[in-house]
N, C-alpha and C. Protein backbone atom coordinates (compact mmCIF):
# COMPACT_ATOMS: atom_id res chain seq x y z
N UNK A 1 20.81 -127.60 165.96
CA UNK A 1 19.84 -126.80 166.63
C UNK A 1 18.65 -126.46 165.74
N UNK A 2 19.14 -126.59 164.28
CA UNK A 2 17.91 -126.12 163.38
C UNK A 2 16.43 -127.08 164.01
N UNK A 3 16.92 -128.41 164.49
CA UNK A 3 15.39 -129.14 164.54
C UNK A 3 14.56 -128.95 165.59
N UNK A 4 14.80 -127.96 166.53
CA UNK A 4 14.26 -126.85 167.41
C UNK A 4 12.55 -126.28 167.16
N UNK A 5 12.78 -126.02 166.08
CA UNK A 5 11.67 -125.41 165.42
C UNK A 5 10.57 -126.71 164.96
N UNK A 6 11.45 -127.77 164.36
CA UNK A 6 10.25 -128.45 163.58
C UNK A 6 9.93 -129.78 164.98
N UNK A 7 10.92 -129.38 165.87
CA UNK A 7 10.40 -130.16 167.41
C UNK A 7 9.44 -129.38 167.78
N UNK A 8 9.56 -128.47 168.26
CA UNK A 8 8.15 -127.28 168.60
C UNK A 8 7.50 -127.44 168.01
N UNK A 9 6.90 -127.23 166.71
CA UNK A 9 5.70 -127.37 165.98
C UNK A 9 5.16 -128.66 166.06
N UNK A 10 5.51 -130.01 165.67
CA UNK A 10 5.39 -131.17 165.50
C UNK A 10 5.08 -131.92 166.88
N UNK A 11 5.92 -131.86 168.04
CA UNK A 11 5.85 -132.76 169.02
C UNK A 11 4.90 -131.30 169.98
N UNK A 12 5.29 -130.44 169.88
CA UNK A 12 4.74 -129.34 171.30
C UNK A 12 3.57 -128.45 170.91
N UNK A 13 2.98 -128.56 169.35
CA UNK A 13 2.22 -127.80 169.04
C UNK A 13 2.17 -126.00 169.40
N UNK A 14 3.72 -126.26 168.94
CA UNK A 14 3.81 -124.54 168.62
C UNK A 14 3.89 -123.97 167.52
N UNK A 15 3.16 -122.65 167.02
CA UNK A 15 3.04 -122.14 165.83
C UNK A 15 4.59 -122.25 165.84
N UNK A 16 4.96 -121.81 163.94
CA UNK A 16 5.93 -121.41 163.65
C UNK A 16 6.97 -120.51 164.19
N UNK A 17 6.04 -119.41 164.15
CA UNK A 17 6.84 -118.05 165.57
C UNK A 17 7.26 -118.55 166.69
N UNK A 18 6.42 -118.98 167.43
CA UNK A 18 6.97 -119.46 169.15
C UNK A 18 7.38 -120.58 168.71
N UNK A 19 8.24 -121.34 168.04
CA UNK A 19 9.22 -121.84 167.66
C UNK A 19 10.97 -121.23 167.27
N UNK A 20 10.17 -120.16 166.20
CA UNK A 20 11.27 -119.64 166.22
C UNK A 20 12.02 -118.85 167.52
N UNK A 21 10.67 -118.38 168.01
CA UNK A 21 11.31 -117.90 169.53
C UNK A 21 11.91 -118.70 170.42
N UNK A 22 12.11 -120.24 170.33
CA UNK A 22 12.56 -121.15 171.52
C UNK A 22 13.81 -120.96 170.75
N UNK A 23 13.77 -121.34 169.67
CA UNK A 23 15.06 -121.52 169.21
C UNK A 23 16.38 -120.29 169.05
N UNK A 24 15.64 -118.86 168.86
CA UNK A 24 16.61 -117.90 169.72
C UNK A 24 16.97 -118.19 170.67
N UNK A 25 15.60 -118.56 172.03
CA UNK A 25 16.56 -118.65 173.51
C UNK A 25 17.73 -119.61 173.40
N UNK A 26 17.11 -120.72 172.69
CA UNK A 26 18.23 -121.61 172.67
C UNK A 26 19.85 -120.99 172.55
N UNK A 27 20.09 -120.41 171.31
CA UNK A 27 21.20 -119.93 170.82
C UNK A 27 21.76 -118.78 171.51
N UNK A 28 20.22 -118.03 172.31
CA UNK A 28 21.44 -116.69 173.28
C UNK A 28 21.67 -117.82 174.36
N UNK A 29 20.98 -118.66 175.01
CA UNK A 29 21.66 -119.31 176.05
C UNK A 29 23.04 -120.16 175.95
N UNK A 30 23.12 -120.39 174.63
CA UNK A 30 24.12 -121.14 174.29
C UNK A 30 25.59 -120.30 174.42
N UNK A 31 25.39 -118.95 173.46
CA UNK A 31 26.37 -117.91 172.94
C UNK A 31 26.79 -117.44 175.12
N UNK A 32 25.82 -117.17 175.80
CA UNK A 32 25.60 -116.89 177.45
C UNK A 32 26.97 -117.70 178.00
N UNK A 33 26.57 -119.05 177.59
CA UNK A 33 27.09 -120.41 178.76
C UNK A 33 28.69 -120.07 177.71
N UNK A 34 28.93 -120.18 176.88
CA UNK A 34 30.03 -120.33 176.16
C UNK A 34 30.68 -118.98 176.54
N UNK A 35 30.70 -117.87 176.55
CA UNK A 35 31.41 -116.75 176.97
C UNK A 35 31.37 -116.79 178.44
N UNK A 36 30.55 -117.37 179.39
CA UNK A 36 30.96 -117.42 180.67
C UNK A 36 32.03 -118.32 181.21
N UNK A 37 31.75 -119.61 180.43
CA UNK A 37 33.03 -120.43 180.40
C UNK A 37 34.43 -120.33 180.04
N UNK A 38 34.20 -119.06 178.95
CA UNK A 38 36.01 -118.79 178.62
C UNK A 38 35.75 -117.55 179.63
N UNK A 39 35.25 -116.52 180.23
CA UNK A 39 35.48 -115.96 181.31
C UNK A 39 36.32 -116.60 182.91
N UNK A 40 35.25 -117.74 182.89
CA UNK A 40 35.73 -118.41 183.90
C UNK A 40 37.42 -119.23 183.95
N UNK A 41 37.81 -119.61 182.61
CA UNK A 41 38.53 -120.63 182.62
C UNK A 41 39.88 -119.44 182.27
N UNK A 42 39.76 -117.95 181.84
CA UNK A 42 40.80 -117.10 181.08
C UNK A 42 41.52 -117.22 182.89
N UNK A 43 39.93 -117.48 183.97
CA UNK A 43 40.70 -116.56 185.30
C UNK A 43 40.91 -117.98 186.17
N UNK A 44 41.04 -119.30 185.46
CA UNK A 44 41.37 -120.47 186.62
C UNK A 44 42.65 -120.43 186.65
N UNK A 45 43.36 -121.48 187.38
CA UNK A 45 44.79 -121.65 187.30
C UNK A 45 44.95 -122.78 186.29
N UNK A 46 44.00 -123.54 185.96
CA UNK A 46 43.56 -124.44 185.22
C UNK A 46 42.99 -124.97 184.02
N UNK A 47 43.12 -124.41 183.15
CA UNK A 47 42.31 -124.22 181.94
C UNK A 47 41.47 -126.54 181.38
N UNK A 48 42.73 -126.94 181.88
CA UNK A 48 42.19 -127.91 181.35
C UNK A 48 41.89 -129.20 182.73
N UNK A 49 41.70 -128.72 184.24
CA UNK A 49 40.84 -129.45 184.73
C UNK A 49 39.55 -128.84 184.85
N UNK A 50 39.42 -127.23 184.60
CA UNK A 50 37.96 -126.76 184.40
C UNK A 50 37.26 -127.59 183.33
N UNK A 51 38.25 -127.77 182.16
CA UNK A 51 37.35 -128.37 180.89
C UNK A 51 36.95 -129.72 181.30
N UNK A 52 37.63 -130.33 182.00
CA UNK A 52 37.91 -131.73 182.27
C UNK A 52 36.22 -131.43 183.50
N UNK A 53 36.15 -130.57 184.16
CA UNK A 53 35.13 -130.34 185.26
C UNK A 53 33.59 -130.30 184.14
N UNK A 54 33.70 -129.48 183.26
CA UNK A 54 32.84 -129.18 182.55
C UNK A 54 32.25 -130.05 181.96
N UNK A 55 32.90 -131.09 181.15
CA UNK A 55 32.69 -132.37 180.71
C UNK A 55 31.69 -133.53 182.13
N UNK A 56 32.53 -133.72 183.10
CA UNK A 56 31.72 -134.29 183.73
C UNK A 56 31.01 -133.55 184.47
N UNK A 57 30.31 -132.26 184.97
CA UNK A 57 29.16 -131.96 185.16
C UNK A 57 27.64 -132.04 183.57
N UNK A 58 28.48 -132.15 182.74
CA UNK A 58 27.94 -132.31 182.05
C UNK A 58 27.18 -134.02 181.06
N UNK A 59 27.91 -134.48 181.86
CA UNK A 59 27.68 -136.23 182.27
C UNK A 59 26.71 -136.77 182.96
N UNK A 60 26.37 -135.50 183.92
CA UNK A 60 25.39 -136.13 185.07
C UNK A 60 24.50 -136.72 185.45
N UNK A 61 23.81 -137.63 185.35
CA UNK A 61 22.44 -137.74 185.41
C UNK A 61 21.60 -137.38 185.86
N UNK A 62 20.37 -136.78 185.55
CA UNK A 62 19.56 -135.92 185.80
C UNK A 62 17.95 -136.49 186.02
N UNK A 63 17.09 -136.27 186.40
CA UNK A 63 15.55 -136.33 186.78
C UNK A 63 14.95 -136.71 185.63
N UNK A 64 15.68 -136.57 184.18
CA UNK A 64 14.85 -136.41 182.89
C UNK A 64 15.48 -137.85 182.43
N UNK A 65 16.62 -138.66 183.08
CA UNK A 65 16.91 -139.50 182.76
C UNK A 65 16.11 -140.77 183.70
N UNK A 66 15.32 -141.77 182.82
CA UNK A 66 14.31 -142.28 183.28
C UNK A 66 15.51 -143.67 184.13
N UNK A 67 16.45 -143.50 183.86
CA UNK A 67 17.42 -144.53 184.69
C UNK A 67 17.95 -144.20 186.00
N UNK A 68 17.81 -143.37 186.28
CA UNK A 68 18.94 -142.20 186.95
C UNK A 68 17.71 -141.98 187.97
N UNK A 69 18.16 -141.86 189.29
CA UNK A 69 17.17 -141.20 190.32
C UNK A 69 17.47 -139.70 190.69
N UNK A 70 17.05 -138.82 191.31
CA UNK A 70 17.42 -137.26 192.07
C UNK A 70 18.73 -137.46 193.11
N UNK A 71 18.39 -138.60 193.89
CA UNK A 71 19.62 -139.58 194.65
C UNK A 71 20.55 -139.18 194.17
N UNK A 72 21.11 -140.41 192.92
CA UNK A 72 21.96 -140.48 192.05
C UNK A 72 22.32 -139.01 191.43
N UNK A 73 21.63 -138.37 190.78
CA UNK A 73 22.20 -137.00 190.58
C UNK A 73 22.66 -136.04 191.41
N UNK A 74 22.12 -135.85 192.37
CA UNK A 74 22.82 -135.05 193.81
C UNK A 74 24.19 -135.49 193.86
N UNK A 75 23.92 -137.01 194.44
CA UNK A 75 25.24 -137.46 194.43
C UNK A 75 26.81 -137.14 193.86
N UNK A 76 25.83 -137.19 192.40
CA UNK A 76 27.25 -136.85 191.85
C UNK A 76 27.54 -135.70 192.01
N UNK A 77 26.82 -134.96 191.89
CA UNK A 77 27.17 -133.12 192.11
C UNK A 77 27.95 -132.55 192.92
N UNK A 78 27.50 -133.70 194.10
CA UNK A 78 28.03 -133.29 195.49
C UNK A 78 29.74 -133.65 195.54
N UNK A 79 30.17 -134.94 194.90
CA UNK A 79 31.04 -135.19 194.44
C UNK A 79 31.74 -134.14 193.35
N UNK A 80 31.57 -133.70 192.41
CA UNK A 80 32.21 -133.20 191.83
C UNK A 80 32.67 -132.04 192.16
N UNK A 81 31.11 -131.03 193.15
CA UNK A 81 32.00 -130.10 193.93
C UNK A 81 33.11 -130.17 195.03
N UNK A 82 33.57 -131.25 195.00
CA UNK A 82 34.43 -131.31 195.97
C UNK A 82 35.93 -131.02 195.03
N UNK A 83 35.58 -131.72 193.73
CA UNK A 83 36.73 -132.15 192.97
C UNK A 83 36.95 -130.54 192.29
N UNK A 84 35.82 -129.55 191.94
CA UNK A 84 35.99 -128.26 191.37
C UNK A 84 36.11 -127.30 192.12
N UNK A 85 35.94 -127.54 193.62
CA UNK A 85 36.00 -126.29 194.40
C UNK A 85 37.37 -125.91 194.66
N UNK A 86 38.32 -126.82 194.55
CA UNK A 86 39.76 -126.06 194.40
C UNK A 86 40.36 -125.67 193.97
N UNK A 87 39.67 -125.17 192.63
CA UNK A 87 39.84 -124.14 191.73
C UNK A 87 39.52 -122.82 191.94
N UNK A 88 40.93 -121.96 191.88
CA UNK A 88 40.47 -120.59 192.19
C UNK A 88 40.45 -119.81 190.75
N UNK A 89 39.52 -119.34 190.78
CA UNK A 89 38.66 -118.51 189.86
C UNK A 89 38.97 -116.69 190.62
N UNK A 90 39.34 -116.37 189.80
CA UNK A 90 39.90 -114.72 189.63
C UNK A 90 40.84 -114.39 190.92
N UNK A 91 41.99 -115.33 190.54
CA UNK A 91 43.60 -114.88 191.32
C UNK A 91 44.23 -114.72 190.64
């Protein structure tokens, strides 16, 4: 994550500061997503097809991938909620 900063300055022409400021959000969003996930997974019945869920939403292809269409990414989403929605979360 350190190259946050010298990406901002270098490629985005951000001072030093509003660098360092992306790179906080970065790390509270990070510290955010990581405590919501062991929230979520303390209350599945499942600890390891959530992880197994997590992994491939995190696979997805996305709009930023110049291979990949919006199509193709829906798609899968739509798919995977089928495969994560039968997970009950706080029973």
């Amino acid at each position: 994550m350190t190259f946050v900063v010298a990406f901002a300055v270098a490629d985005l022409s951000y001072d030093l500061i509003r660098g360092g400021w992306l790179l906080a959000t970065v790390q509270i969003a990070g510290v955010t997503g990581r405590l919501a996930w062991g929230f979520i997974a303390d209350r599945s019945r499942s600890a390891g097809a959530l992880l197994s869920s997590i992994g491939l939403v995190e696979s997805v292809p996305s709009d930023a991938n110049p291979r990949t269409g919006r199509i193709t990414a829906l798609s899968v989403v739509a798919a995977l909620r089928g495969l994560v929605s039968p997970l009950r979360v706080g029973t």
